[in-house]
Structure formats: structure tokens, C-alpha cells
PDB file of N, CA and C in Angstrom:
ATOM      1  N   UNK A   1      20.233   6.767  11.678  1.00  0.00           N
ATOM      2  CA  UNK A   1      19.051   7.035  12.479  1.00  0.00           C
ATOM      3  C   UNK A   1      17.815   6.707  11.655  1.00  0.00           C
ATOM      4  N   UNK A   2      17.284   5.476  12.268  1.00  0.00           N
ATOM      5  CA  UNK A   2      16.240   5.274  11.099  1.00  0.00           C
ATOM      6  C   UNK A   2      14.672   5.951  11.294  1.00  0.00           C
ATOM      7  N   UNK A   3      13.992   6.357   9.989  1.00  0.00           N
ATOM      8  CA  UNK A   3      13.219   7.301   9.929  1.00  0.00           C
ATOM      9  C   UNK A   3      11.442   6.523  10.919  1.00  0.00           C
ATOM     10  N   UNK A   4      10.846   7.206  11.299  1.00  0.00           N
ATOM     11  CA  UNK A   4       9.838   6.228  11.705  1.00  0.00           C
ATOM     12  C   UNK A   4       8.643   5.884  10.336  1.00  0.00           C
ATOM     13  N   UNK A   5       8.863   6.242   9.139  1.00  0.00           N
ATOM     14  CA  UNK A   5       7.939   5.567   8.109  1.00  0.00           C
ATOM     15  C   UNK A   5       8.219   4.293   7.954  1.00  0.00           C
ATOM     16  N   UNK A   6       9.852   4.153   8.263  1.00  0.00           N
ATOM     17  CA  UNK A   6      10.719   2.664   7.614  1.00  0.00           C
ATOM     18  C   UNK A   6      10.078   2.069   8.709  1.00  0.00           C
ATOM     19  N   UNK A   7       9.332   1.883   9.516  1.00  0.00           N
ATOM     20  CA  UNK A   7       8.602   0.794  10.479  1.00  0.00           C
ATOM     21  C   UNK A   7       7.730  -0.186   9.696  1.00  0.00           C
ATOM     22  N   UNK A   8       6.827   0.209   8.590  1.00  0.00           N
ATOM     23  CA  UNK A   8       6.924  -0.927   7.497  1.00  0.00           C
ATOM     24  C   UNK A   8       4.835  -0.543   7.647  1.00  0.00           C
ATOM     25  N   UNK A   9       4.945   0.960   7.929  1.00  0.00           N
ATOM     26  CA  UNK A   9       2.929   1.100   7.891  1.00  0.00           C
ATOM     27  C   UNK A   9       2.661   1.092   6.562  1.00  0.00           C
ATOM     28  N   UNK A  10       3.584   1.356   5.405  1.00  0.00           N
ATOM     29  CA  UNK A  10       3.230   1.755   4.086  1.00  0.00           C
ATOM     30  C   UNK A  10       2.579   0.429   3.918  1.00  0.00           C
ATOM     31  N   UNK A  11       3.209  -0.700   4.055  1.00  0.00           N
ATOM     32  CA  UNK A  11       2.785  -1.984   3.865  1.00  0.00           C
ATOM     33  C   UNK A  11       1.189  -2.513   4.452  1.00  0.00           C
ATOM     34  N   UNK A  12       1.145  -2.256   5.547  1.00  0.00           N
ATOM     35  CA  UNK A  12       0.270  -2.606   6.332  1.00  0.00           C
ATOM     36  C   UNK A  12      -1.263  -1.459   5.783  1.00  0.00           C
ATOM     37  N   UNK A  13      -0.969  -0.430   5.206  1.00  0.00           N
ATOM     38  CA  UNK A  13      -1.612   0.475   4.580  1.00  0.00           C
ATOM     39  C   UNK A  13      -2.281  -0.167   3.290  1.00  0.00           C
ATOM     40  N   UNK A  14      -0.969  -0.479   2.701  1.00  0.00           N
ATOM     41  CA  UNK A  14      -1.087  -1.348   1.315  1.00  0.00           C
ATOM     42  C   UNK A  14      -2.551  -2.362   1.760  1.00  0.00           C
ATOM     43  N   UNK A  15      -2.281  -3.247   2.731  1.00  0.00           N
ATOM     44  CA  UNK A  15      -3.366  -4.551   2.854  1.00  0.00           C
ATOM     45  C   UNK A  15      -4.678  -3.757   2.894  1.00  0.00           C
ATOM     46  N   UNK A  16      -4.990  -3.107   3.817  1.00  0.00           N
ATOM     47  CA  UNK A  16      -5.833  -2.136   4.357  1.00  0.00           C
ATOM     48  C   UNK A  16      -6.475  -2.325   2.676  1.00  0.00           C
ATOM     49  N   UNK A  17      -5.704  -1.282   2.011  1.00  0.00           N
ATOM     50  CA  UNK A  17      -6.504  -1.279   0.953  1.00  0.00           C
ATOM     51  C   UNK A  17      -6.479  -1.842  -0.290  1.00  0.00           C
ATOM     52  N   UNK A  18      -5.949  -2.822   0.099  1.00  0.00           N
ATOM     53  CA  UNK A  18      -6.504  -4.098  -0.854  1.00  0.00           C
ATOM     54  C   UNK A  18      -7.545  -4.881  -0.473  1.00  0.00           C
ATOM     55  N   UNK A  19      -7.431  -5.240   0.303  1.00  0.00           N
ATOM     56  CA  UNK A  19      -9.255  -5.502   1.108  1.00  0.00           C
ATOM     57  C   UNK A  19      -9.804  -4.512   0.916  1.00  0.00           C
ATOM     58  N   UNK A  20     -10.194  -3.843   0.972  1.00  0.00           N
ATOM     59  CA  UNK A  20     -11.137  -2.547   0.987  1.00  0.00           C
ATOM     60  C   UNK A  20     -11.370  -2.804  -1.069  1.00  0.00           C
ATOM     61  N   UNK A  21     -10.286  -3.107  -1.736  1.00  0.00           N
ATOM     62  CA  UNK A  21     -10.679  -2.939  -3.068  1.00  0.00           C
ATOM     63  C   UNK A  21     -11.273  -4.340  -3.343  1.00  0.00           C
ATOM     64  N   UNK A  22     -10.612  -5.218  -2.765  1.00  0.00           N
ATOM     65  CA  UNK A  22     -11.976  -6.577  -2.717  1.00  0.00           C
ATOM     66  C   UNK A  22     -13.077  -6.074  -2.301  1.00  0.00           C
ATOM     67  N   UNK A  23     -12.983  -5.855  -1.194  1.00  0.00           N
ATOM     68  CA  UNK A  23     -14.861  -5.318  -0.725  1.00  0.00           C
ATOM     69  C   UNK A  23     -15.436  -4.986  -1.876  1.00  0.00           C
ATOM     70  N   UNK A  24     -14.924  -3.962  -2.211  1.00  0.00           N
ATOM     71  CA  UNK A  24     -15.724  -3.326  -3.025  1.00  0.00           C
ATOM     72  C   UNK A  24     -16.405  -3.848  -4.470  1.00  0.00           C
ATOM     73  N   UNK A  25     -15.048  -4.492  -5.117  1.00  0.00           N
ATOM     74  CA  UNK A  25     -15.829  -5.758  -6.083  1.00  0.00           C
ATOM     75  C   UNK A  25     -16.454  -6.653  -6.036  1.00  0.00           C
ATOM     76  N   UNK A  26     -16.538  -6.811  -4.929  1.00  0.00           N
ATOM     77  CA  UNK A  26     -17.055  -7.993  -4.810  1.00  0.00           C
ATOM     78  C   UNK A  26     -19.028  -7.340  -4.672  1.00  0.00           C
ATOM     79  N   UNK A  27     -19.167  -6.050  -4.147  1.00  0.00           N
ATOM     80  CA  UNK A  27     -20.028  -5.392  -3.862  1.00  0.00           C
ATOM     81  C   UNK A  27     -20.954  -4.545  -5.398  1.00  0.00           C
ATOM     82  N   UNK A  28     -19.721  -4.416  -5.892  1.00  0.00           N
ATOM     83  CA  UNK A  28     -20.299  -4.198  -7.183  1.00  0.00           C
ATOM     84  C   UNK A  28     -19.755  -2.518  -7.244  1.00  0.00           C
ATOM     85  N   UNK A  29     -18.787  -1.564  -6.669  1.00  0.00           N
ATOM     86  CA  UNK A  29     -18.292  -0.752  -6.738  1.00  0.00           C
ATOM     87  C   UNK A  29     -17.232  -0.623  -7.151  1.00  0.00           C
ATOM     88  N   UNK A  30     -16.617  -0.673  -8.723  1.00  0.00           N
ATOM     89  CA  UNK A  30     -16.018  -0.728  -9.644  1.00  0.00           C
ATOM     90  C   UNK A  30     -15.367   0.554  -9.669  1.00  0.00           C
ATOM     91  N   UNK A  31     -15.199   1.650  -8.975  1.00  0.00           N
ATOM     92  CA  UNK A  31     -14.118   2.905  -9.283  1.00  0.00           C
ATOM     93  C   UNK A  31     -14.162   3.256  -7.800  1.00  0.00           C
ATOM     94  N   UNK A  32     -14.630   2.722  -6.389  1.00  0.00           N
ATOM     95  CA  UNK A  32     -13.555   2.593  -5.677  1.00  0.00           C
ATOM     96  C   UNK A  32     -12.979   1.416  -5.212  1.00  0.00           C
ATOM     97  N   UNK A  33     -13.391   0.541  -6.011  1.00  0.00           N
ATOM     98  CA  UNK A  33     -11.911  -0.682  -6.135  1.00  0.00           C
ATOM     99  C   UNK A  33     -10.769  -0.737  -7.099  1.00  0.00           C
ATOM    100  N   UNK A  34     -11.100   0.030  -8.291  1.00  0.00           N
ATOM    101  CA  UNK A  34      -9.893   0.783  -8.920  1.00  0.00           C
ATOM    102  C   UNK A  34      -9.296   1.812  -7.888  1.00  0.00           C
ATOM    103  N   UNK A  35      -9.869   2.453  -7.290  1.00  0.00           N
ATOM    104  CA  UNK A  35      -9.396   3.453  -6.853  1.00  0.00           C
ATOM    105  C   UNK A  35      -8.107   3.489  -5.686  1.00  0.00           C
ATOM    106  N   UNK A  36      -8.688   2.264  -4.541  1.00  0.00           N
ATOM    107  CA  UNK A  36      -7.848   1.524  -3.601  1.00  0.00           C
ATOM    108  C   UNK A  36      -7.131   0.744  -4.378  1.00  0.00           C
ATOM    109  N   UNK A  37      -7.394  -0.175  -5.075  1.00  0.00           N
ATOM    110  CA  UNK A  37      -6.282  -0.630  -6.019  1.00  0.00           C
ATOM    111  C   UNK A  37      -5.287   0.011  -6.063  1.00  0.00           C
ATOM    112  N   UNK A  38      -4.886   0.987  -7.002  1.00  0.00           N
ATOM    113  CA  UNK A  38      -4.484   2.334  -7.422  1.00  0.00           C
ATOM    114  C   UNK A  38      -3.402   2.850  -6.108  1.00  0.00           C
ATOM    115  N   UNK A  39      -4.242   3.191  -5.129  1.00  0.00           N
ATOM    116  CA  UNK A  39      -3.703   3.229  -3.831  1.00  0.00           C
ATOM    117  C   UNK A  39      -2.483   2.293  -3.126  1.00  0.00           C
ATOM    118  N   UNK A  40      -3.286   1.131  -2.964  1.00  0.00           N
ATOM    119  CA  UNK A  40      -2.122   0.046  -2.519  1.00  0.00           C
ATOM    120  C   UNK A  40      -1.082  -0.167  -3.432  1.00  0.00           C
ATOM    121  N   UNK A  41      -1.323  -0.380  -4.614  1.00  0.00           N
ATOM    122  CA  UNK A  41      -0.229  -0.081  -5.670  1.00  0.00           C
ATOM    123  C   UNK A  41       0.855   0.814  -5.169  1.00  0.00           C
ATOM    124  N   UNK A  42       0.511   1.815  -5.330  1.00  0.00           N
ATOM    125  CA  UNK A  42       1.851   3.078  -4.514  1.00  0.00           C
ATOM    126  C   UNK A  42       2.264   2.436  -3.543  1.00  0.00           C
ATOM    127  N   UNK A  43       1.179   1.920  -2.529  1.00  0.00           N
ATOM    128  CA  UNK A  43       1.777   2.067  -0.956  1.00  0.00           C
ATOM    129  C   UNK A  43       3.031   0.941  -0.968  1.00  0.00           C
ATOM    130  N   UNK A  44       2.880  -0.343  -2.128  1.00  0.00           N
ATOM    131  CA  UNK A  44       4.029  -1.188  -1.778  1.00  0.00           C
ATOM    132  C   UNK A  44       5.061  -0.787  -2.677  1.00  0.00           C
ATOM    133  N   UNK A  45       4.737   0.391  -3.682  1.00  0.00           N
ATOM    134  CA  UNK A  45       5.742   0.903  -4.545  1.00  0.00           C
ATOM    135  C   UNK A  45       6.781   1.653  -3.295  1.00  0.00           C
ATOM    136  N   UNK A  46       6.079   2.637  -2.875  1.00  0.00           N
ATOM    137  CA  UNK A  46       7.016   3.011  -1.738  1.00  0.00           C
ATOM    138  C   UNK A  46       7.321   2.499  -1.087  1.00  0.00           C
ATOM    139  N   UNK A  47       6.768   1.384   0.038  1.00  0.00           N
ATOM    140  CA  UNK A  47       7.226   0.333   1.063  1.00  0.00           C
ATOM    141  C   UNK A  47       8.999   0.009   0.517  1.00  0.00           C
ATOM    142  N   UNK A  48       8.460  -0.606  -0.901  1.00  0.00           N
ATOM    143  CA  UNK A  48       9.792  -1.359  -1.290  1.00  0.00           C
ATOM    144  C   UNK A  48      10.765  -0.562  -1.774  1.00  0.00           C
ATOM    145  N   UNK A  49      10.469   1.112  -2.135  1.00  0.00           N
ATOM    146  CA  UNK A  49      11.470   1.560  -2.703  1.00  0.00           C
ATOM    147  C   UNK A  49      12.286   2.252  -0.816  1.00  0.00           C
ATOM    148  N   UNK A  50      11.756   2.525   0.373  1.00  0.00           N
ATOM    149  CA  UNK A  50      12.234   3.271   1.139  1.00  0.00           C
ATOM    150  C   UNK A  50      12.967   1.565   1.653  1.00  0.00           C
ATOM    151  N   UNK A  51      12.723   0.410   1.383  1.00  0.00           N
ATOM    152  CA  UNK A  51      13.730  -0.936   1.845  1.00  0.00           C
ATOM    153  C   UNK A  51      14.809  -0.699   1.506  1.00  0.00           C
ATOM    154  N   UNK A  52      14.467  -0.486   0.090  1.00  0.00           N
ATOM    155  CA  UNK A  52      15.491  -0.796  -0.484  1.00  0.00           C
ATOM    156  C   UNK A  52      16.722   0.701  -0.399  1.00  0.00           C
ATOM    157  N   UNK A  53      16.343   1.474  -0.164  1.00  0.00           N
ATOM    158  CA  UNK A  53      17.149   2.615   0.483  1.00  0.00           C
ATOM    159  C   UNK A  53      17.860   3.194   1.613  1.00  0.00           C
ATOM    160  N   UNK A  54      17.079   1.829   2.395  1.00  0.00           N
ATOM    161  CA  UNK A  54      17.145   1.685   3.983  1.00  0.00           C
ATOM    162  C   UNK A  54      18.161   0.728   3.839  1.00  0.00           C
ATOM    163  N   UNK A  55      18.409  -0.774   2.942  1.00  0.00           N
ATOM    164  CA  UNK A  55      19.259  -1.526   2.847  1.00  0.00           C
ATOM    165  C   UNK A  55      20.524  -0.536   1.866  1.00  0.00           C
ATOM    166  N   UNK A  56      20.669   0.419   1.798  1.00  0.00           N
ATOM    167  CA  UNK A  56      21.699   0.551   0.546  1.00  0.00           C
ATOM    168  C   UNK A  56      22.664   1.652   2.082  1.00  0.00           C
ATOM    169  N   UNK A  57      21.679   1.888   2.370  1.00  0.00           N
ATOM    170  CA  UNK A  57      22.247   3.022   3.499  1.00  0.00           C
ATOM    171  C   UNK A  57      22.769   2.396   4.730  1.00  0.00           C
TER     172      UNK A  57
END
């Protein structure tokens, strides 16, 4: 029974805020484009770790 996170928003979350951390450098806001950085980082850390748990299962 697959969970409704595995629909794949972590990912789509991820982009969200990776743009958002471009914006921001590009703007000249240097700790919340680390910050979303930081963010999307996780979000495809998890994306790929619930795949890959979803493929093992």
C-alpha cells in the first residue's frame, strides 16, 4: 500500500527551493540561499532515500 509522500512532492519541493536559493543570490541574500539550499538538499536526500525503500519493498 503505497504511502501518499512516495508521490514524488519531496522532489518537486526540492526545485521550489532551489529556485528560491537562486533568487536569492542572485539578489544578494546570502543566508537565505544557504538556507533553501540546505533545504532542498534534504528534500532530494529524502526523495531518494523513501525510492529507494519503495523499490526494495
Amino acid at each position: 500500500m503505497p504511502l501518499q509522500f512516495f508521490s514524488g512532492e519531496f522532489l518537486q519541493y526540492a526545485v521550489v527551493f532551489f529556485v528560491l536559493a537562486l533568487v536569492a543570490a542572485v539578489l544578494g541574500a546570502r543566508g537565505v540561499a544557504g538556507v533553501s539550499m540546505t533545504i532542498a538538499k534534504w528534500l532530494v536526500i529524502v526523495f531518494l532515500v523513501l525510492t529507494v525503500v519503495t523499490l526494495v519493498l
